[in-house]
Protein backbone atom coordinates (compact mmCIF):
# COMPACT_ATOMS: atom_id res chain seq x y z
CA UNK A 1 -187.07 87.50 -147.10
CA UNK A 2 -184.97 90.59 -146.13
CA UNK A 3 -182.45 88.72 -143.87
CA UNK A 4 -181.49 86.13 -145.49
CA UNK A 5 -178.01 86.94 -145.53
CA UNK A 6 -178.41 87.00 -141.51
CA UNK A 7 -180.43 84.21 -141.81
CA UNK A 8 -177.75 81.36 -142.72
CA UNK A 9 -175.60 83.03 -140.85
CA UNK A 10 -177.32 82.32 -137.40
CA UNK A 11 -178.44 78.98 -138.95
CA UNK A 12 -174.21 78.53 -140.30
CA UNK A 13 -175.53 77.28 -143.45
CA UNK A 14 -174.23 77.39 -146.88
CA UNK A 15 -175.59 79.41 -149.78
CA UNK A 16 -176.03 76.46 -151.88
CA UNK A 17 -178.64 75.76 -149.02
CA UNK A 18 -182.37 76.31 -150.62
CA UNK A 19 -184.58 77.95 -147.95
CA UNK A 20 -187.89 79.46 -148.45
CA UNK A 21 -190.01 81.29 -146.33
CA UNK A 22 -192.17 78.30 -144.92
CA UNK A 23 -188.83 75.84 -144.43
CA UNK A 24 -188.89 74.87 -141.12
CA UNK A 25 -186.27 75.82 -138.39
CA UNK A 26 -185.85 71.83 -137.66
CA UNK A 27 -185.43 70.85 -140.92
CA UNK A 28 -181.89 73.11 -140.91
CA UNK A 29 -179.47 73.62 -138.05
CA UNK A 30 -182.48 75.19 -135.72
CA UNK A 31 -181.06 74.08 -132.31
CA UNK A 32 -179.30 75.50 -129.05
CA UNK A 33 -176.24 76.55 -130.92
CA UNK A 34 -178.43 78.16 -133.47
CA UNK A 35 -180.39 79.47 -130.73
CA UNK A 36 -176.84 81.21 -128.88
CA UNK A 37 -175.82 82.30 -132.32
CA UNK A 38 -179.24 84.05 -132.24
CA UNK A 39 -178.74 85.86 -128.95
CA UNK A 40 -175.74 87.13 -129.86
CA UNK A 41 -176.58 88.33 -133.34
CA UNK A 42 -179.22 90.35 -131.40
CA UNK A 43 -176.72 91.42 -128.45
CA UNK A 44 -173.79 92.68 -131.00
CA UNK A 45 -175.54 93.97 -133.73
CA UNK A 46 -179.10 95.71 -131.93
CA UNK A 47 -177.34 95.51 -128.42
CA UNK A 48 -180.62 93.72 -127.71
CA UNK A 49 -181.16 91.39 -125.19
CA UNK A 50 -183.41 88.27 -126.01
CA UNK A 51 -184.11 85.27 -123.87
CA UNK A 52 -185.16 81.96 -124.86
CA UNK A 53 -188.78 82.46 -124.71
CA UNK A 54 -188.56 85.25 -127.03
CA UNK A 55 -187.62 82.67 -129.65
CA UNK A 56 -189.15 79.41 -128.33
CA UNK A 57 -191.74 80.32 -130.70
CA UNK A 58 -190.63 80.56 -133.77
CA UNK A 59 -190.64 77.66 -136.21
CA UNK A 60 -189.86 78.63 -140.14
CA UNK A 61 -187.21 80.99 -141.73
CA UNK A 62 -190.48 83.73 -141.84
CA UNK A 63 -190.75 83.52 -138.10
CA UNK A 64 -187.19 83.93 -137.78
CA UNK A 65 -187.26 87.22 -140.50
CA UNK A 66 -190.18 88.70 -139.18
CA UNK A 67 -188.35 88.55 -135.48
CA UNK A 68 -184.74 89.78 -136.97
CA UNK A 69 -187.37 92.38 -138.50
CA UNK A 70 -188.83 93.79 -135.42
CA UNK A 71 -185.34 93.69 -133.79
CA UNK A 72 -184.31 96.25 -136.49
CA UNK A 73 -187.26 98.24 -136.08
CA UNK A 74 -186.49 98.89 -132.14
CA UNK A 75 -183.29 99.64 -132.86
């Protein structure tokens, strides 16, 4: 995982927290906060603008790197 550091942030979970690439989003704080904190991760940092269907989709931490991945690639 490349953004993992990004990763618990958006999630606001602690590094003694043991994620892996196939955790799923439910299993950790994956809900409408998480989802805001999301947004606005992409909005401050790619000045991005993402909707929830962009991220309706995604259900493990690999889903959500891959997608903070091609944010950084259309930056």
């Amino acid at each position: 995982m490349k953004n993992l550091k990004e990763i618990k942030k958006i999630l606001e979970i602690s590094t003694k927290n043991k994620i892996n690439s196939k955790t799923n989003l439910e299993d950790l704080n994956w809900d409408s906060l998480a989802m805001i904190n999301l947004i606005t991760f992409a909005n401050k940092k790619f000045k991005k603008r993402i909707v929830g269907n962009d991220i309706s989709s995604l259900s493990t931490i690999q889903d959500l790197d891959n997608f903070i991945l091609k944010l950084k690639k259309k930056k």
